[in-house]
Protein backbone atom coordinates (compact mmCIF):
# COMPACT_ATOMS: atom_id res chain seq x y z
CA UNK A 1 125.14 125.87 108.13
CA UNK A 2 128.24 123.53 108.45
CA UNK A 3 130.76 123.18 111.22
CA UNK A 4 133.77 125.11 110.45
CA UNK A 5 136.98 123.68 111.80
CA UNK A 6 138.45 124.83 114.83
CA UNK A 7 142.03 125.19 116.08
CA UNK A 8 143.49 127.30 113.57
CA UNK A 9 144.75 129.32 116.35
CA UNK A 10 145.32 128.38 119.86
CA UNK A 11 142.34 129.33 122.40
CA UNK A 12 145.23 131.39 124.37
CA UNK A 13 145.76 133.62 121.36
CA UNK A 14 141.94 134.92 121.69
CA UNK A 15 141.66 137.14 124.40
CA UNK A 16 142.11 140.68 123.12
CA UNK A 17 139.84 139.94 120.49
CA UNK A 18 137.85 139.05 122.04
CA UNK A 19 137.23 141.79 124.40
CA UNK A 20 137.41 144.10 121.42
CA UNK A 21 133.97 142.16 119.90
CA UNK A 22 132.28 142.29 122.88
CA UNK A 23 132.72 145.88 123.37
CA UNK A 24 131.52 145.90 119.81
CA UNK A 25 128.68 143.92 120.58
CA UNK A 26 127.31 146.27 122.54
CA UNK A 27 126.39 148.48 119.66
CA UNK A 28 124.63 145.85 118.12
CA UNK A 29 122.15 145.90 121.13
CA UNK A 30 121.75 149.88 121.21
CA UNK A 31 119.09 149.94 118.65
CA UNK A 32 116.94 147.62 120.84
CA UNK A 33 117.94 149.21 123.88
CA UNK A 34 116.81 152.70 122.28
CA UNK A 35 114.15 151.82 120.34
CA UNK A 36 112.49 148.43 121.13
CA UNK A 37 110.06 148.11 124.49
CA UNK A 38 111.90 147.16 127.08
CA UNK A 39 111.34 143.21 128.41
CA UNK A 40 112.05 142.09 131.74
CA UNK A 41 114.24 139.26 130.86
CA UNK A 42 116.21 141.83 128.64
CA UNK A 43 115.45 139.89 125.21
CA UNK A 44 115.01 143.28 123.59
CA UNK A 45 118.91 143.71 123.73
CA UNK A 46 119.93 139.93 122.82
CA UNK A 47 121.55 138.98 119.09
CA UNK A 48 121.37 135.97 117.05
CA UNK A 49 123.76 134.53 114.25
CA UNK A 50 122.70 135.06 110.93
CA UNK A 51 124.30 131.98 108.26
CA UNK A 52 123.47 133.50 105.53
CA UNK A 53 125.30 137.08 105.91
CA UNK A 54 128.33 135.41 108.50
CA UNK A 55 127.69 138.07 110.91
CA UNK A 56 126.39 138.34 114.61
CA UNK A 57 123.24 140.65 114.47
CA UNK A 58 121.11 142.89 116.88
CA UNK A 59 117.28 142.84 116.76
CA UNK A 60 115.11 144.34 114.21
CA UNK A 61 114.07 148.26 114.40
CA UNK A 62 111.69 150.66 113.21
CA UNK A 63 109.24 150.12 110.17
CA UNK A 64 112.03 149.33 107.85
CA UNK A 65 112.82 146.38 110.22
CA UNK A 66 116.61 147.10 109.83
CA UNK A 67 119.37 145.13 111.72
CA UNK A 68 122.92 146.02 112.97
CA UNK A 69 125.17 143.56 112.45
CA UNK A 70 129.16 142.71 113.41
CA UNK A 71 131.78 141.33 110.80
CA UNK A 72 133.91 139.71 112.95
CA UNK A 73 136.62 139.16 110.33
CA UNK A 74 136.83 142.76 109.62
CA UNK A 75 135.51 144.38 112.91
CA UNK A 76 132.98 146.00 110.48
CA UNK A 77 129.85 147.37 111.74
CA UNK A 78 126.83 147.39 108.87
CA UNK A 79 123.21 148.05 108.75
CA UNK A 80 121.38 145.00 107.63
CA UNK A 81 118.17 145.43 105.20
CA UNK A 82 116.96 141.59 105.51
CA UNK A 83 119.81 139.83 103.87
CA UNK A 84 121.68 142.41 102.22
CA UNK A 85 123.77 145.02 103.71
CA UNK A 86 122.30 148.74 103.18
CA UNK A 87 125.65 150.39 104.63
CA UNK A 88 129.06 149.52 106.84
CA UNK A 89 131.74 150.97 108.22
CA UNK A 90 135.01 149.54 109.97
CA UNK A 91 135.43 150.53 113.41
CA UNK A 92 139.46 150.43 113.20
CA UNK A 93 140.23 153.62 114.43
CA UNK A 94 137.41 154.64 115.64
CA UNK A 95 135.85 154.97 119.29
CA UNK A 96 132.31 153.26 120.95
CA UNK A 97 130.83 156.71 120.55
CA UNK A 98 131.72 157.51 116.96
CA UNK A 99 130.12 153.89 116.16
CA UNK A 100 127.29 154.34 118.12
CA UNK A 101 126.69 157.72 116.66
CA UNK A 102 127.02 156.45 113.10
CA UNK A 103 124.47 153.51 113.96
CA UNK A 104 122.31 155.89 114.87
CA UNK A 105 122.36 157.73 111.99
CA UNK A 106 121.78 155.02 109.44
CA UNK A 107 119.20 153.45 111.28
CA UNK A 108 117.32 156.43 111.91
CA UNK A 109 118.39 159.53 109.96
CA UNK A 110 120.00 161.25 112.93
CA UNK A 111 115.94 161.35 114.57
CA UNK A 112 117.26 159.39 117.52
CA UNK A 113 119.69 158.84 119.62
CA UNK A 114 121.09 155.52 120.47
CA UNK A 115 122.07 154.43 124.16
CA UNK A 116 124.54 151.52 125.00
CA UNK A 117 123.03 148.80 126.96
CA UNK A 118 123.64 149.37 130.95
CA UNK A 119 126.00 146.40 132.64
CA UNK A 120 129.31 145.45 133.57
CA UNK A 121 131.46 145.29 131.16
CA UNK A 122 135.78 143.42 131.10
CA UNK A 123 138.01 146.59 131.03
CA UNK A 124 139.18 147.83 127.81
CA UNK A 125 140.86 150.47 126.27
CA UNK A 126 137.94 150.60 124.15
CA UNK A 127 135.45 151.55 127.32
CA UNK A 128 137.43 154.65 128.53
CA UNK A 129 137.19 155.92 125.11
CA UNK A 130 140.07 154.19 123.28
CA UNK A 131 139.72 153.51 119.59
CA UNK A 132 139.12 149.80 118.14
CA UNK A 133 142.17 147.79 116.50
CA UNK A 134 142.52 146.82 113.45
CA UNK A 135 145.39 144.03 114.28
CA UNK A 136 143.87 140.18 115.71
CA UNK A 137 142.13 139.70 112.17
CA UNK A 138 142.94 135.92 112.28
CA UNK A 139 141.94 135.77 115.69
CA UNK A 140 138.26 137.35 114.91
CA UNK A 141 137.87 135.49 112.21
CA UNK A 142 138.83 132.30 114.35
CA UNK A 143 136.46 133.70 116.85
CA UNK A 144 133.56 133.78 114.16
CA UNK A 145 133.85 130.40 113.67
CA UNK A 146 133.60 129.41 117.30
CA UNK A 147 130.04 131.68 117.16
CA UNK A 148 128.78 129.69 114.64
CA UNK A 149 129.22 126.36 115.38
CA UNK A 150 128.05 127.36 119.12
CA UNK A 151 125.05 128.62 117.55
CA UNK A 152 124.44 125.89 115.32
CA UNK A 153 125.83 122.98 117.88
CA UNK A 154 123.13 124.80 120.44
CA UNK A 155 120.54 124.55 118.46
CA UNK A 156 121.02 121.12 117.93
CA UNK A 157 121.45 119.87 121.26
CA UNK A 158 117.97 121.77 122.50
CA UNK A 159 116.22 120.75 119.40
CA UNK A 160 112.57 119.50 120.09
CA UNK A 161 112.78 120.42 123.24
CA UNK A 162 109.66 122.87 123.72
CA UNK A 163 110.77 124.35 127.16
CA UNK A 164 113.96 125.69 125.15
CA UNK A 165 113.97 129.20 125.10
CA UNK A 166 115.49 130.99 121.22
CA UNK A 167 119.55 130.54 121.05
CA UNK A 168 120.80 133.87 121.38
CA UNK A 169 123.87 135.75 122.17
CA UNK A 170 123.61 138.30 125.40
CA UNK A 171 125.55 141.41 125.17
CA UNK A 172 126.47 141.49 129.25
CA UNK A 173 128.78 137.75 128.94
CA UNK A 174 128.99 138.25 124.96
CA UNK A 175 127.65 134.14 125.35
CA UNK A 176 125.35 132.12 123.31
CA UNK A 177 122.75 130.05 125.51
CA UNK A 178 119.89 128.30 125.53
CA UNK A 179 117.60 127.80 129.18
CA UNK A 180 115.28 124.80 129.34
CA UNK A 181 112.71 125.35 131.85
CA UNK A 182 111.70 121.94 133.56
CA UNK A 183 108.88 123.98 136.01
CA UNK A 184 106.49 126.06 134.14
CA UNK A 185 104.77 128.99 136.38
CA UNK A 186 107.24 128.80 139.25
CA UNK A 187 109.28 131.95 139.87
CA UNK A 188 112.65 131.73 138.07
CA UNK A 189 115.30 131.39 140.95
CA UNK A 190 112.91 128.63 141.88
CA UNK A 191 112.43 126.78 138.83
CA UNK A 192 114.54 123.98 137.97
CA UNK A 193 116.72 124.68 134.78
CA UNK A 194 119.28 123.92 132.25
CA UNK A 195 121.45 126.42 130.41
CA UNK A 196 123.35 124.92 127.51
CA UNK A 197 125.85 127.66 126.14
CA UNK A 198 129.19 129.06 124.84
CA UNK A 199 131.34 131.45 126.25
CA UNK A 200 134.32 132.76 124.24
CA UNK A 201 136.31 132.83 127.50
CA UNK A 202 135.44 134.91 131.05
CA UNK A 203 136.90 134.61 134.26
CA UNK A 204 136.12 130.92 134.35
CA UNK A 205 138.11 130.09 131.78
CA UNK A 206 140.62 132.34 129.59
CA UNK A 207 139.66 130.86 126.14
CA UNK A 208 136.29 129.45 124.52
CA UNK A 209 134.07 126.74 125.97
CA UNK A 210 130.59 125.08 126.11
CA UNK A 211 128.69 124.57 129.38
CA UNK A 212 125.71 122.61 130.56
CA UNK A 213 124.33 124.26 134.05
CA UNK A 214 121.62 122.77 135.84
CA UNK A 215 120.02 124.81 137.97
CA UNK A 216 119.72 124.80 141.53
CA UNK A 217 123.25 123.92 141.52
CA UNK A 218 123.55 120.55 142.98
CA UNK A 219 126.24 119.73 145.85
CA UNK A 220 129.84 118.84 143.71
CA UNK A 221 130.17 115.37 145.05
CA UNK A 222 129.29 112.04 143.09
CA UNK A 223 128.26 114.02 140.19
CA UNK A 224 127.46 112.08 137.27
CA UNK A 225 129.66 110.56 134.55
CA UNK A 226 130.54 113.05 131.18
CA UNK A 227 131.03 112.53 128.02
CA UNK A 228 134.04 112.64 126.03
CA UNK A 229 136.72 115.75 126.85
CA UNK A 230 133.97 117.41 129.37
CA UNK A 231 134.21 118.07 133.12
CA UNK A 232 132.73 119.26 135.88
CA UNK A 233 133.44 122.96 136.92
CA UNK A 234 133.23 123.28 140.66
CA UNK A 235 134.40 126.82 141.57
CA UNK A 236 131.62 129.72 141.90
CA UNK A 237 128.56 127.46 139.91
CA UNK A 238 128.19 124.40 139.00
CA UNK A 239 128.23 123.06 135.04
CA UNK A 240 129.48 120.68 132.84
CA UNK A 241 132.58 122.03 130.57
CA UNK A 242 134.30 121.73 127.51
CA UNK A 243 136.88 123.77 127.10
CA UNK A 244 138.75 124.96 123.52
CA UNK A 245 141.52 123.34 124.42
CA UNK A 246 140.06 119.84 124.80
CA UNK A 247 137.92 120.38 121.86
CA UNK A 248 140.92 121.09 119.31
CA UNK A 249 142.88 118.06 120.81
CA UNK A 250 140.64 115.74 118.60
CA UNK A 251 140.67 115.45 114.81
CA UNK A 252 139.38 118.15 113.20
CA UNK A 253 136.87 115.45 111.58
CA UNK A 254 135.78 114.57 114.97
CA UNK A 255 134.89 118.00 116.31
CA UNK A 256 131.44 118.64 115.34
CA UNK A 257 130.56 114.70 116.82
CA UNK A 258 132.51 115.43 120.06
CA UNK A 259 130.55 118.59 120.88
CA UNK A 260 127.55 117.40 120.18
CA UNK A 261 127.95 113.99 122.21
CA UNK A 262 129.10 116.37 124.77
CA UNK A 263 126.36 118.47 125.12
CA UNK A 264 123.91 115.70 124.84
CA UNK A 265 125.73 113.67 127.55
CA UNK A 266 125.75 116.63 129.92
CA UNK A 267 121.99 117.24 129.19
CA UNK A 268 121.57 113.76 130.09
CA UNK A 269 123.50 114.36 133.05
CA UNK A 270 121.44 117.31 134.24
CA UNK A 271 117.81 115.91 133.87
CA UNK A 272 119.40 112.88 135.87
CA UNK A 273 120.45 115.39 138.93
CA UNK A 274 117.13 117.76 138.86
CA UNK A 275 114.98 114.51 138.48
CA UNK A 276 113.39 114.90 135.10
């Protein structure tokens, strides 16, 4: 579970790939969707990373506990039987349907059928029925390495922290977050929060970065002090930023160190504004 450098490519180089994995993210939450009891804060449909197999992963189904997972270097969709992989196929050339009706018969012998998680979704090609690409290898593969060291830089930074919900990725804003719950027992949109997270680019911001959102937003001026290469975003919520493009601007020896003084800075910088 080591950082993998970043910056082979540059973050503007990302998007279409990256709206091609999220689209194929979503068939990674079907099985959960279809075939997992439905939980109110939708954790049924979230994925995790798994290090040992490289690949982003859905939750586990029926009694054989099996997983689907995403090769992001290969847009390959498998079946995962613990840490092995049972059966694949590449989704180059292929629509969302004719994956999700494959899924559905490796995971369950054609006995059920699988339905696509229910939310907005970035247009595509690949939502009105268009077939997956197998051109932006590079680009998915430097995309995998942005999900793992998210993951793993996540993890780190909420470490210990008891009130930290599991890292996972959610198939609506294809991000990786973690919420720390400061009020325990108070309704949600009441409760003050943290999310620390990853994004691999959205409307915010047209290329990867991490975020630190306290929660309620506080009023934009006199906001604290951030670490090194993060800023404040003002515009539509409130959160502490660091974007791809700052994060490759320092020596690829430095990059692991900067993210996580980052995150821990704007953690810092959170607690200090909710008054924790």
């Amino acid at each position: 579970m080591t950082w993998k450098t970043l910056g082979a490519l540059p973050p503007d180089r990302l998007s279409e790939a990256r709206l091609q994995l999220h689209w194929a993210a979503q068939l990674l939450s079907a099985p959960g969707v279809s075939l997992l009891p439905a939980e109110n804060d939708f954790s049924h449909t979230n994925l995790h990373w798994d290090f040992e197999l490289g690949v982003l992963s859905g939750r586990p189904v029926g009694s054989e506990s099996l997983r689907a997972g995403l090769v992001f270097e290969s847009l390959e969709l498998a079946v995962l039987d613990g840490e092995r992989e049972r059966s694949s196929v590449r989704l180059a050339g292929h629509s969302l349907e004719q994956g999700l009706s494959w899924l559905g018969r490796e995971l369950t012998g054609g006995g059920s059928q699988l339905d696509l998680p229910q939310h907005d979704m970035p247009s595509h090609l690949v939502g009105e029925g268009g077939v997956f690409s197998e051109a932006h290898g590079p680009e998915r593969t430097e995309l995998g390495a942005w999900f793992a060291n998210a993951f793993r830089s996540i993890r780190g930074a909420v470490a210990g922290d008891l009130s930290a919900s599991p890292v996972r990725c959610w198939p609506h804003h294809f991000d990786v977050a973690s919420l720390i719950t400061l009020d325990a027992d108070v309704d949600a949109e009441e409760a003050r929060s943290i999310g620390v997270g990853f994004s691999p680019g959205d409307g915010s911001y047209d290329q990867p970065y991490f975020y630190v959102t306290p929660w309620p937003y506080p009023k934009t001026a006199n906001l604290p002090q951030l670490g090194r290469g993060m800023e404040w975003h003002r515009s539509g919520w409130t959160g502490a930023v660091l974007t791809a493009e700052r994060l490759i601007s320092v020596p690829p020896a430095e990059q692991e160190h900067t993210a996580r003084e980052a995150l821990g800075r704007a953690l810092a910088a959170s607690r200090e504004i909710l008054g924790n």
